[in-house]
PDB file of N, CA and C in Angstrom:
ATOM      1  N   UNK A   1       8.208 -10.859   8.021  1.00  0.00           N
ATOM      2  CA  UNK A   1       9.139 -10.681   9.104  1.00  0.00           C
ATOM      3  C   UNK A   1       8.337 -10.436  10.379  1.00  0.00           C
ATOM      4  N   UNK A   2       8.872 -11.172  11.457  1.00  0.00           N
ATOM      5  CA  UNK A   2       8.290 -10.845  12.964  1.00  0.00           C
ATOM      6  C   UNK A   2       8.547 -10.053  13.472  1.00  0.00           C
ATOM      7  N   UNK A   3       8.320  -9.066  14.323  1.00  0.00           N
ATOM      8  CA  UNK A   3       8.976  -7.821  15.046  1.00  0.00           C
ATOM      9  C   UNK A   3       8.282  -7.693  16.225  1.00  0.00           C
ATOM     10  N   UNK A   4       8.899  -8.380  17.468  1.00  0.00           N
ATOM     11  CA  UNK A   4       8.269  -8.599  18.862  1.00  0.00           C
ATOM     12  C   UNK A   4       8.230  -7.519  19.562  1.00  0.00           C
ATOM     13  N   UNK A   5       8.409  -6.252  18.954  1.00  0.00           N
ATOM     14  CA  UNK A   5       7.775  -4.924  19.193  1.00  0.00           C
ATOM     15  C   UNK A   5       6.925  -3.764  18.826  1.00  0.00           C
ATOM     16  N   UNK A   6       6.587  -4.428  17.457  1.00  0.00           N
ATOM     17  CA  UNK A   6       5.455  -3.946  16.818  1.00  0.00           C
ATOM     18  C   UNK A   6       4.342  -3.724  17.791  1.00  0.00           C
ATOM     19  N   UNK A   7       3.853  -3.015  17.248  1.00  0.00           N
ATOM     20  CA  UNK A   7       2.160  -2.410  18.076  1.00  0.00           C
ATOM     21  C   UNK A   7       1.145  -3.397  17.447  1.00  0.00           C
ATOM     22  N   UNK A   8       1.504  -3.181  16.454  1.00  0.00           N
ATOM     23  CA  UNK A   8       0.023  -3.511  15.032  1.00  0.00           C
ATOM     24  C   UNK A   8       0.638  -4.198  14.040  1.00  0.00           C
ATOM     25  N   UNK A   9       0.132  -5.027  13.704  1.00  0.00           N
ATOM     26  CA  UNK A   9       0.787  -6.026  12.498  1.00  0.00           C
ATOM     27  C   UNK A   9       0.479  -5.383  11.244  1.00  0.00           C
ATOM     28  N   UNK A  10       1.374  -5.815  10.055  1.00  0.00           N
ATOM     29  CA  UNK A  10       1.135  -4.640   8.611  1.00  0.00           C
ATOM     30  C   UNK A  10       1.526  -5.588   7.523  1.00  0.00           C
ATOM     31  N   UNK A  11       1.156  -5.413   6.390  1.00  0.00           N
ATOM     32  CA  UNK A  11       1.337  -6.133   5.656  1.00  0.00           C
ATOM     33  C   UNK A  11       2.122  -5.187   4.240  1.00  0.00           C
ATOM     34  N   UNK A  12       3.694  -5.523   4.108  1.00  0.00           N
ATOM     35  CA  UNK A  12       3.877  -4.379   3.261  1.00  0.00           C
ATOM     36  C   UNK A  12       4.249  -4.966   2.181  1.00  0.00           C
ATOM     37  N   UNK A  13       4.340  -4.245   0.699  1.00  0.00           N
ATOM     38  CA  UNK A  13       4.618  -4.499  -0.418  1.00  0.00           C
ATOM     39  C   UNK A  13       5.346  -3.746  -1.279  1.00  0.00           C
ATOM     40  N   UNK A  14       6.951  -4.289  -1.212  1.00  0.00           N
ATOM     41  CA  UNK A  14       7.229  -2.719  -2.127  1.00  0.00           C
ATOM     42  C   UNK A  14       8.142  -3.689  -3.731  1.00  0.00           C
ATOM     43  N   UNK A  15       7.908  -3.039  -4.430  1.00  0.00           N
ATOM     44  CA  UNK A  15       8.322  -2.910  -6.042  1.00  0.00           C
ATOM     45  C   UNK A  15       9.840  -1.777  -6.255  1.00  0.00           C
ATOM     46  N   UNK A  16      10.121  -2.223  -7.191  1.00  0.00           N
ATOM     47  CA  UNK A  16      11.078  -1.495  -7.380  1.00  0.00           C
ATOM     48  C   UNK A  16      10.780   0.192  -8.318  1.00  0.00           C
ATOM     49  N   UNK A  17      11.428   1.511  -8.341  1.00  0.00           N
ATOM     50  CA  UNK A  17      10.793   2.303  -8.792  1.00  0.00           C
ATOM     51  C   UNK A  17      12.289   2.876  -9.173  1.00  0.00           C
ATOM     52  N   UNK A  18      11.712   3.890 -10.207  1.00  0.00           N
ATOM     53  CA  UNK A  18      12.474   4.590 -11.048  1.00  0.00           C
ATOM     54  C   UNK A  18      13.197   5.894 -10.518  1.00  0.00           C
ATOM     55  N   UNK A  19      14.256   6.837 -10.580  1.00  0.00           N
ATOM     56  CA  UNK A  19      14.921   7.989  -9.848  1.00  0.00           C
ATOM     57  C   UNK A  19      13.734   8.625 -10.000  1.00  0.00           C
ATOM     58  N   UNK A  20      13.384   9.714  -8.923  1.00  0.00           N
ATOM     59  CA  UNK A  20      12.892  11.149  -8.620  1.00  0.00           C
ATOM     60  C   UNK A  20      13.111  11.843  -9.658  1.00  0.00           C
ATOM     61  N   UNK A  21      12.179  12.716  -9.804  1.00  0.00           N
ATOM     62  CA  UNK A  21      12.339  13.862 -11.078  1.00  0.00           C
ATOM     63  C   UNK A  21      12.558  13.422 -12.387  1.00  0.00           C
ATOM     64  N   UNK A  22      11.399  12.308 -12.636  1.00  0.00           N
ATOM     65  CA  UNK A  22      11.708  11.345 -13.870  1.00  0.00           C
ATOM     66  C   UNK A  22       9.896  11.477 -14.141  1.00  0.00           C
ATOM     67  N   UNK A  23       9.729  10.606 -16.011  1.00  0.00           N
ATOM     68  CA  UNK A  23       8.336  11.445 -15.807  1.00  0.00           C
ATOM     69  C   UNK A  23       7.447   9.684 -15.488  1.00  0.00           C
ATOM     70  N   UNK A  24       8.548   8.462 -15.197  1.00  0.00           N
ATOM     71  CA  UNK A  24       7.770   7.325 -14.738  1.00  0.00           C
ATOM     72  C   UNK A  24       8.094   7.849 -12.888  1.00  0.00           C
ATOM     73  N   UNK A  25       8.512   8.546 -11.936  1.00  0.00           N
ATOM     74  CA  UNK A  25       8.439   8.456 -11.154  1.00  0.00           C
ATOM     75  C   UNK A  25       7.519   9.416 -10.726  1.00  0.00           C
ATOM     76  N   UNK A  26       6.737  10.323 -11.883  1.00  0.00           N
ATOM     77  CA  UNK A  26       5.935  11.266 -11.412  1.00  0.00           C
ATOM     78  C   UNK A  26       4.619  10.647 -11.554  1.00  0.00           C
ATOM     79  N   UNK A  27       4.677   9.899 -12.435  1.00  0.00           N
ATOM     80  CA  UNK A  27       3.541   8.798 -12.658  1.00  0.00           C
ATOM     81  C   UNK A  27       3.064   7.882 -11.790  1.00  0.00           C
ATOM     82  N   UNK A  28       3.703   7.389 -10.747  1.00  0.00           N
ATOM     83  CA  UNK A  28       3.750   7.006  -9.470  1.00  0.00           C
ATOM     84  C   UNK A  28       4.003   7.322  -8.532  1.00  0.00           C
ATOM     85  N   UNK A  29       4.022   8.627  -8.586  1.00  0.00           N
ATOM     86  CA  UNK A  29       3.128   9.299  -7.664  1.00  0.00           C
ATOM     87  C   UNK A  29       1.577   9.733  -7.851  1.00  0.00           C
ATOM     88  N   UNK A  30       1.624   9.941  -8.762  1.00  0.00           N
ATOM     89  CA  UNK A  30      -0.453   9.853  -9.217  1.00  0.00           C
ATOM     90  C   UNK A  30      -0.767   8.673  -9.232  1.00  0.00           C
ATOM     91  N   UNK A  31      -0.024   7.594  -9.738  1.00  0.00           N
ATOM     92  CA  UNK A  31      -0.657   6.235  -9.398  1.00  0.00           C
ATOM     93  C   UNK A  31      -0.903   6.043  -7.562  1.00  0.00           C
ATOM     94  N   UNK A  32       0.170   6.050  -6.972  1.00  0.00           N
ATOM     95  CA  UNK A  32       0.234   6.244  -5.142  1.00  0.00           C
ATOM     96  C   UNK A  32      -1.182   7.547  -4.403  1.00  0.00           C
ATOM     97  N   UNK A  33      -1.321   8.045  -5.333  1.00  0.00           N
ATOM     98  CA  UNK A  33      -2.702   9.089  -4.763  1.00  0.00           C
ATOM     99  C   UNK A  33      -4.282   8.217  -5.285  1.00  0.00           C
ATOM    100  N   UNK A  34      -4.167   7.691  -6.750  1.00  0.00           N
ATOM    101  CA  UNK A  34      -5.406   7.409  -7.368  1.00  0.00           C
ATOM    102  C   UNK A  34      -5.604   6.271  -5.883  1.00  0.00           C
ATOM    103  N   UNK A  35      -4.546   4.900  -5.554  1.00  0.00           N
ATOM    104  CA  UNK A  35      -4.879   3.738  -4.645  1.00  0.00           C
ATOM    105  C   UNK A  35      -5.144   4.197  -3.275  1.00  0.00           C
ATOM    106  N   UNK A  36      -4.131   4.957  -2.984  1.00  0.00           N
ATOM    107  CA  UNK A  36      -4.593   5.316  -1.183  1.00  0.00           C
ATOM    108  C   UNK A  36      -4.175   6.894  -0.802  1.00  0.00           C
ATOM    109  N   UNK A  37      -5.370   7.315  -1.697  1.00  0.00           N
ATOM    110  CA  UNK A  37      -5.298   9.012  -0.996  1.00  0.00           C
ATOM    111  C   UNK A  37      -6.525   9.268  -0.662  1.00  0.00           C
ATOM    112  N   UNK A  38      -6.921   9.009   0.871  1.00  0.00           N
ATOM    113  CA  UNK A  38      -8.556   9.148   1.364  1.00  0.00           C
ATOM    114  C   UNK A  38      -9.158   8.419   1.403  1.00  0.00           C
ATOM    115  N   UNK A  39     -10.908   7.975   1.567  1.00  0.00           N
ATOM    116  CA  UNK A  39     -11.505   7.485   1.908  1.00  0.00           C
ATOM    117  C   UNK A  39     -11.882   7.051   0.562  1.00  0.00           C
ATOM    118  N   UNK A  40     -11.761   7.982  -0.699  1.00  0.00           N
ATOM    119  CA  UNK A  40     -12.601   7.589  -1.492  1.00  0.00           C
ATOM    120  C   UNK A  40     -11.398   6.790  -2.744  1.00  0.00           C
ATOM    121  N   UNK A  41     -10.021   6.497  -2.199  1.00  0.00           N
ATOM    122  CA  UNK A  41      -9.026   5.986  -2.737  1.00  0.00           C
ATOM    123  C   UNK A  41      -9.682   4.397  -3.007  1.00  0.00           C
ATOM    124  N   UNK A  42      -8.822   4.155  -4.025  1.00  0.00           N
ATOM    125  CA  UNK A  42      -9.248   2.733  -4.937  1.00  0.00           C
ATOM    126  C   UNK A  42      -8.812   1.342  -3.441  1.00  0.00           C
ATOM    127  N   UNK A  43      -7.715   1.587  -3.160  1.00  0.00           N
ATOM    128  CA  UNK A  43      -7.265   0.619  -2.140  1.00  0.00           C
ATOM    129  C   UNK A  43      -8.058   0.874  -0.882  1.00  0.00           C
ATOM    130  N   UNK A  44      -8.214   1.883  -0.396  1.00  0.00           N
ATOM    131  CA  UNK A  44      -9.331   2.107   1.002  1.00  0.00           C
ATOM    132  C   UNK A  44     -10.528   1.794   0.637  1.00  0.00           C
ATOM    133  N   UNK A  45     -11.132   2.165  -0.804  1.00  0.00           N
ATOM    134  CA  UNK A  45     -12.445   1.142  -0.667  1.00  0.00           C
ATOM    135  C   UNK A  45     -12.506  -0.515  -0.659  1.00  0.00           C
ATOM    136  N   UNK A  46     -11.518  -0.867  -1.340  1.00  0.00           N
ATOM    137  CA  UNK A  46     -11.231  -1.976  -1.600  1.00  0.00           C
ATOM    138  C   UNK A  46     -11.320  -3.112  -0.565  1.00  0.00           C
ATOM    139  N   UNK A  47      -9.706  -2.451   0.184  1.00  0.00           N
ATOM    140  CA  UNK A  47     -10.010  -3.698   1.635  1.00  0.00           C
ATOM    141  C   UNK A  47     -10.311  -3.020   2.448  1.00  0.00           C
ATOM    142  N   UNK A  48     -10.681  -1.245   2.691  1.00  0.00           N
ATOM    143  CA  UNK A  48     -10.657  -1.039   4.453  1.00  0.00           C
ATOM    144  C   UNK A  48     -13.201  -1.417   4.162  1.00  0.00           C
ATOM    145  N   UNK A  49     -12.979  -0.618   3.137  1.00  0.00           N
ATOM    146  CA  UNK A  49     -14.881  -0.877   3.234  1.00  0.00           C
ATOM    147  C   UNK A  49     -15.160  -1.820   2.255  1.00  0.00           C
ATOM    148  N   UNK A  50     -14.761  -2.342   1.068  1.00  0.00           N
ATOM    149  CA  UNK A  50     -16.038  -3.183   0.714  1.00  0.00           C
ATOM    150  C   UNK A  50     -15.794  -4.755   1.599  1.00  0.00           C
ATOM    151  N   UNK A  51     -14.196  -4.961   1.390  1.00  0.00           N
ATOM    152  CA  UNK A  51     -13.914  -6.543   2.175  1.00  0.00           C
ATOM    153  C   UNK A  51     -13.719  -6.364   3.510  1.00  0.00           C
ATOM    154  N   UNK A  52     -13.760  -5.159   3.905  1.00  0.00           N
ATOM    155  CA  UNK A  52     -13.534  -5.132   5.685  1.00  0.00           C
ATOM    156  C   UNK A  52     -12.531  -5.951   5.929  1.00  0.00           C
ATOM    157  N   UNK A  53     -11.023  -5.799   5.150  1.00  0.00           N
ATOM    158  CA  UNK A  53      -9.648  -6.455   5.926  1.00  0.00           C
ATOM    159  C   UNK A  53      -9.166  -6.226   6.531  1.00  0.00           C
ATOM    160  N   UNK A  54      -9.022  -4.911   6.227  1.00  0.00           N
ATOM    161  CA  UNK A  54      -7.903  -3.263   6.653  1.00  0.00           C
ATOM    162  C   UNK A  54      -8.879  -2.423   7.579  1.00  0.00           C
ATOM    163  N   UNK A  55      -7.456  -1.857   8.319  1.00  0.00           N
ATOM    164  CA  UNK A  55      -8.045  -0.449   9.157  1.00  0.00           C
ATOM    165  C   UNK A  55      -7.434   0.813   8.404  1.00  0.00           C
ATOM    166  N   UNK A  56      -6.568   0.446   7.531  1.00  0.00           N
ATOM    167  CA  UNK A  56      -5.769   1.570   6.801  1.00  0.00           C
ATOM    168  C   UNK A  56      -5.171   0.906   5.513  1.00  0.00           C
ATOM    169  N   UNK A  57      -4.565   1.290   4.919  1.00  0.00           N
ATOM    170  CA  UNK A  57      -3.832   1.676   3.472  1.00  0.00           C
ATOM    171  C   UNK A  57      -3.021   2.783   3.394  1.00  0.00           C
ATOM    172  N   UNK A  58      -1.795   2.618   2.506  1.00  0.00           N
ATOM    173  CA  UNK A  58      -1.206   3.551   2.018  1.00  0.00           C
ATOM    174  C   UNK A  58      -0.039   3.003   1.195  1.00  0.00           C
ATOM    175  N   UNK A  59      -0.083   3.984  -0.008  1.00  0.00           N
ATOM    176  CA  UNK A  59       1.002   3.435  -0.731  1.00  0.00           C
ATOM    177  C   UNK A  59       1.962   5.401  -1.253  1.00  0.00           C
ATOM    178  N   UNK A  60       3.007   4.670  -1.459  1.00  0.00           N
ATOM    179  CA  UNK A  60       3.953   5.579  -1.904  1.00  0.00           C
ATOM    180  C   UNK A  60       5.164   5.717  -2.805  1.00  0.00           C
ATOM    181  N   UNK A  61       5.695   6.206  -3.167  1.00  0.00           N
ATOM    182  CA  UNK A  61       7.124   6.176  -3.691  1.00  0.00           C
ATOM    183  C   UNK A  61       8.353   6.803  -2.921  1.00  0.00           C
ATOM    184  N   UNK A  62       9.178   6.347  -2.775  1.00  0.00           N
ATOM    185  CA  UNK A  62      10.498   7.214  -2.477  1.00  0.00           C
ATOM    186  C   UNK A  62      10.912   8.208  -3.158  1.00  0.00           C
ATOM    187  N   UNK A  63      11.164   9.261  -2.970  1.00  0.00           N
ATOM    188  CA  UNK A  63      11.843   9.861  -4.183  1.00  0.00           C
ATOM    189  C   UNK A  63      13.369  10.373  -3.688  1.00  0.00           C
ATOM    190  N   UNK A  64      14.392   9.803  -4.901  1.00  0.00           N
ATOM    191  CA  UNK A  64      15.509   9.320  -4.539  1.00  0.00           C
ATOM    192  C   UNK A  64      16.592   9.848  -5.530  1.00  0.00           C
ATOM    193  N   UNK A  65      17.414  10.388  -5.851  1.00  0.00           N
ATOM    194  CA  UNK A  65      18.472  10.431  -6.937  1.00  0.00           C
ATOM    195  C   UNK A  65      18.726   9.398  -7.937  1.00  0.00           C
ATOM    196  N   UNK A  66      18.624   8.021  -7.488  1.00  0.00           N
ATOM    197  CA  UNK A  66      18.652   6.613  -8.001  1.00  0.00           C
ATOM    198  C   UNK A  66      17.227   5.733  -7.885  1.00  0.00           C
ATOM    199  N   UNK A  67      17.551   4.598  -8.341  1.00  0.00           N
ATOM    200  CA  UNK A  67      16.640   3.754  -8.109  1.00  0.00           C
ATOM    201  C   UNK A  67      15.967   3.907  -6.846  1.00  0.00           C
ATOM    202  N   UNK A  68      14.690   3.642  -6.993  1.00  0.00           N
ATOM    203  CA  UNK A  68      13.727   3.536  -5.279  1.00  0.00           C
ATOM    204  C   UNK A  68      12.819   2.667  -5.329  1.00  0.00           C
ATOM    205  N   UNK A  69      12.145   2.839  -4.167  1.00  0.00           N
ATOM    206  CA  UNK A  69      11.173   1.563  -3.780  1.00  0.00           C
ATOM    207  C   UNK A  69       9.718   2.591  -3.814  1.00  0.00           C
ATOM    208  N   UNK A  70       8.306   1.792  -4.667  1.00  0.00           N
ATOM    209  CA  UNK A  70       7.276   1.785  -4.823  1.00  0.00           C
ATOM    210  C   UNK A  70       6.821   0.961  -3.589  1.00  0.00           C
ATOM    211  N   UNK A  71       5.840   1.650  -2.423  1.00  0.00           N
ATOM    212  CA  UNK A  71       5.260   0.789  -1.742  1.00  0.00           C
ATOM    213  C   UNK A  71       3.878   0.401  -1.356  1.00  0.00           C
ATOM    214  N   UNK A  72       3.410  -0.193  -0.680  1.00  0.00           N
ATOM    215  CA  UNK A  72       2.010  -0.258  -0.195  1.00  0.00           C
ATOM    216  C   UNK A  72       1.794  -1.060   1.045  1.00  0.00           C
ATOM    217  N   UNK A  73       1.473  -0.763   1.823  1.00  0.00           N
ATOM    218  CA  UNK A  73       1.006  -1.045   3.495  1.00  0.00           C
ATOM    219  C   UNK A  73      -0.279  -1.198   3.865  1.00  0.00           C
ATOM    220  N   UNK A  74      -0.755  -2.100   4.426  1.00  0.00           N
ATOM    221  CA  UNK A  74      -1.723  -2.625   4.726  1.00  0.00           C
ATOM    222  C   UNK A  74      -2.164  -3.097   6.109  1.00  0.00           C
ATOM    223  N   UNK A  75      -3.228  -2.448   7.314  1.00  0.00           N
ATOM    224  CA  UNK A  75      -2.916  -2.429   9.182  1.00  0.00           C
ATOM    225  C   UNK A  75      -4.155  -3.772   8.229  1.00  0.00           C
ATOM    226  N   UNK A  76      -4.416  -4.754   8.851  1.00  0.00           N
ATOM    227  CA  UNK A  76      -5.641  -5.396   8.973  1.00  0.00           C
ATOM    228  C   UNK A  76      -6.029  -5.189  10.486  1.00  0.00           C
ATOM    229  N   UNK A  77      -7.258  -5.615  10.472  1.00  0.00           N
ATOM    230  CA  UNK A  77      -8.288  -5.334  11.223  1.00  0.00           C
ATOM    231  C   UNK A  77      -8.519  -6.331  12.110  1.00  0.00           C
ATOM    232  N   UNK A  78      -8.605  -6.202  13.617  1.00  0.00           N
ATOM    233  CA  UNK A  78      -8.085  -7.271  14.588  1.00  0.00           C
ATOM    234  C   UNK A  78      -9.014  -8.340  13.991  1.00  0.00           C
ATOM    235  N   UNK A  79      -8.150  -9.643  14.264  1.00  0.00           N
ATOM    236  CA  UNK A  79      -9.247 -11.022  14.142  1.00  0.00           C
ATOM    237  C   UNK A  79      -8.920 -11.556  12.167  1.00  0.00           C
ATOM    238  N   UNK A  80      -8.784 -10.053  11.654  1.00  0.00           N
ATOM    239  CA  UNK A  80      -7.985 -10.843  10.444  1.00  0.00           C
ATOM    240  C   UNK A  80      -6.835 -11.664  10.311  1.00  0.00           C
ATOM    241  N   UNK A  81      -6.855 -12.702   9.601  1.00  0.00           N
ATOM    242  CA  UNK A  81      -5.420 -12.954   9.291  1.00  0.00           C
ATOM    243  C   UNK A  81      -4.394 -12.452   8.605  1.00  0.00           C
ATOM    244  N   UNK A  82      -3.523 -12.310   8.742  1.00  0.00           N
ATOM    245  CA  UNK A  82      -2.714 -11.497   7.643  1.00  0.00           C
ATOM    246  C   UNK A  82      -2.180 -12.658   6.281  1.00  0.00           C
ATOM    247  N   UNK A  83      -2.480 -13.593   6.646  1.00  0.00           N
ATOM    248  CA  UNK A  83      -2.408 -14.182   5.392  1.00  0.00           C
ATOM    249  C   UNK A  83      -3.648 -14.236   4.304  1.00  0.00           C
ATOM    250  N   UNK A  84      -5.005 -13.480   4.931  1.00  0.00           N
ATOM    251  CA  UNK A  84      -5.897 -13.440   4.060  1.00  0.00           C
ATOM    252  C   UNK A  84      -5.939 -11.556   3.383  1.00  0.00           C
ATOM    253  N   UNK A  85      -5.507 -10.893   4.216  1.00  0.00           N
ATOM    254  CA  UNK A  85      -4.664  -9.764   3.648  1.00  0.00           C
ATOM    255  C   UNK A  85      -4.168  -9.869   2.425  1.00  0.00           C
ATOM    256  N   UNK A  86      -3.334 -10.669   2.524  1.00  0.00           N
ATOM    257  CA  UNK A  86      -1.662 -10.495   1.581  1.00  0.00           C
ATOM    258  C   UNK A  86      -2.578 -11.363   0.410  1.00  0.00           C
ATOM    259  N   UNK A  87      -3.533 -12.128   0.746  1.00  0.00           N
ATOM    260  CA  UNK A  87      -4.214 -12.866  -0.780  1.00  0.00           C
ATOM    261  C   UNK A  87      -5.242 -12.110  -1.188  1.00  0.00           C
ATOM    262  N   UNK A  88      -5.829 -11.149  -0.899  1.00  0.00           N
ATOM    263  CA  UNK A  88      -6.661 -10.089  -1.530  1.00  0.00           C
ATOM    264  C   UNK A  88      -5.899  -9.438  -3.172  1.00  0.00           C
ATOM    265  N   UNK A  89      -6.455  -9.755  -3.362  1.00  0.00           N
ATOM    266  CA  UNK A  89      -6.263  -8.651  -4.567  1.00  0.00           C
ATOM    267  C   UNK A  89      -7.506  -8.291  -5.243  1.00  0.00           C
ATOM    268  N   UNK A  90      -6.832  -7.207  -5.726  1.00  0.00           N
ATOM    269  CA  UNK A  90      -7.345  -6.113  -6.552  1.00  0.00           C
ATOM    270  C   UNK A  90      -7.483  -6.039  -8.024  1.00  0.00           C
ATOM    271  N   UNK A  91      -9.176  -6.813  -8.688  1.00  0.00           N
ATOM    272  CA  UNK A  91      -8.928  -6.935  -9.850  1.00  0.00           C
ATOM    273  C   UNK A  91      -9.239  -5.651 -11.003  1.00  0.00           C
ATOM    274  N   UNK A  92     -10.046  -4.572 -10.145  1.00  0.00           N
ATOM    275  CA  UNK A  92      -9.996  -3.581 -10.973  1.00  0.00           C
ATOM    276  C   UNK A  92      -9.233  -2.817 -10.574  1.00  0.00           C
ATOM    277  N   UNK A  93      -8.671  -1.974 -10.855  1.00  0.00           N
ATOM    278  CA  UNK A  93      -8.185  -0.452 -10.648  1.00  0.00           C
ATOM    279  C   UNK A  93      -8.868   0.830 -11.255  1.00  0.00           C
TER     280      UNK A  93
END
């Protein structure tokens, strides 16, 4: 999606996730800390230092009464494309 008021372009990804106070939604939340909590997070090494895509990362869960959304966000780094963003992946975890 375009948004002709954005600051910074982002690349987001969200999944579908399980109600709050469940023990798969507590699980993703430790999964959402192991990928992008800090510098030394699996997703910040990934694209912000080893591939130099990203200026940031972060992923999260909603936590919701019902169904929610699992996400992950991605700033790339001026001069990237965001279509070489969105084709990165991540073969270890």
């Amino acid at each position: 999606m375009d948004d002709a008021l954005a600051r910074l372009p982002q690349v987001q990804a969200a999944y579908n996730a399980p109600a709050g106070n469940t023990p798969d939604f507590n699980a993703l939340q430790i999964l959402a800390n192991v990928l992008s909590s800090g510098r030394s997070s699996r997703l910040y090494q990934h694209l912000v230092h080893d591939k130099q895509l990203a200026i940031n990362v972060f992923s999260g869960v909603q936590e919701r009464r019902g169904p929610s959304l699992f996400r992950v966000v991605a700033i790339p780094r001026p001069g990237v494309k965001m279509e070489d963003l969105e084709k990165s992946r991540v073969r270890r975890i």
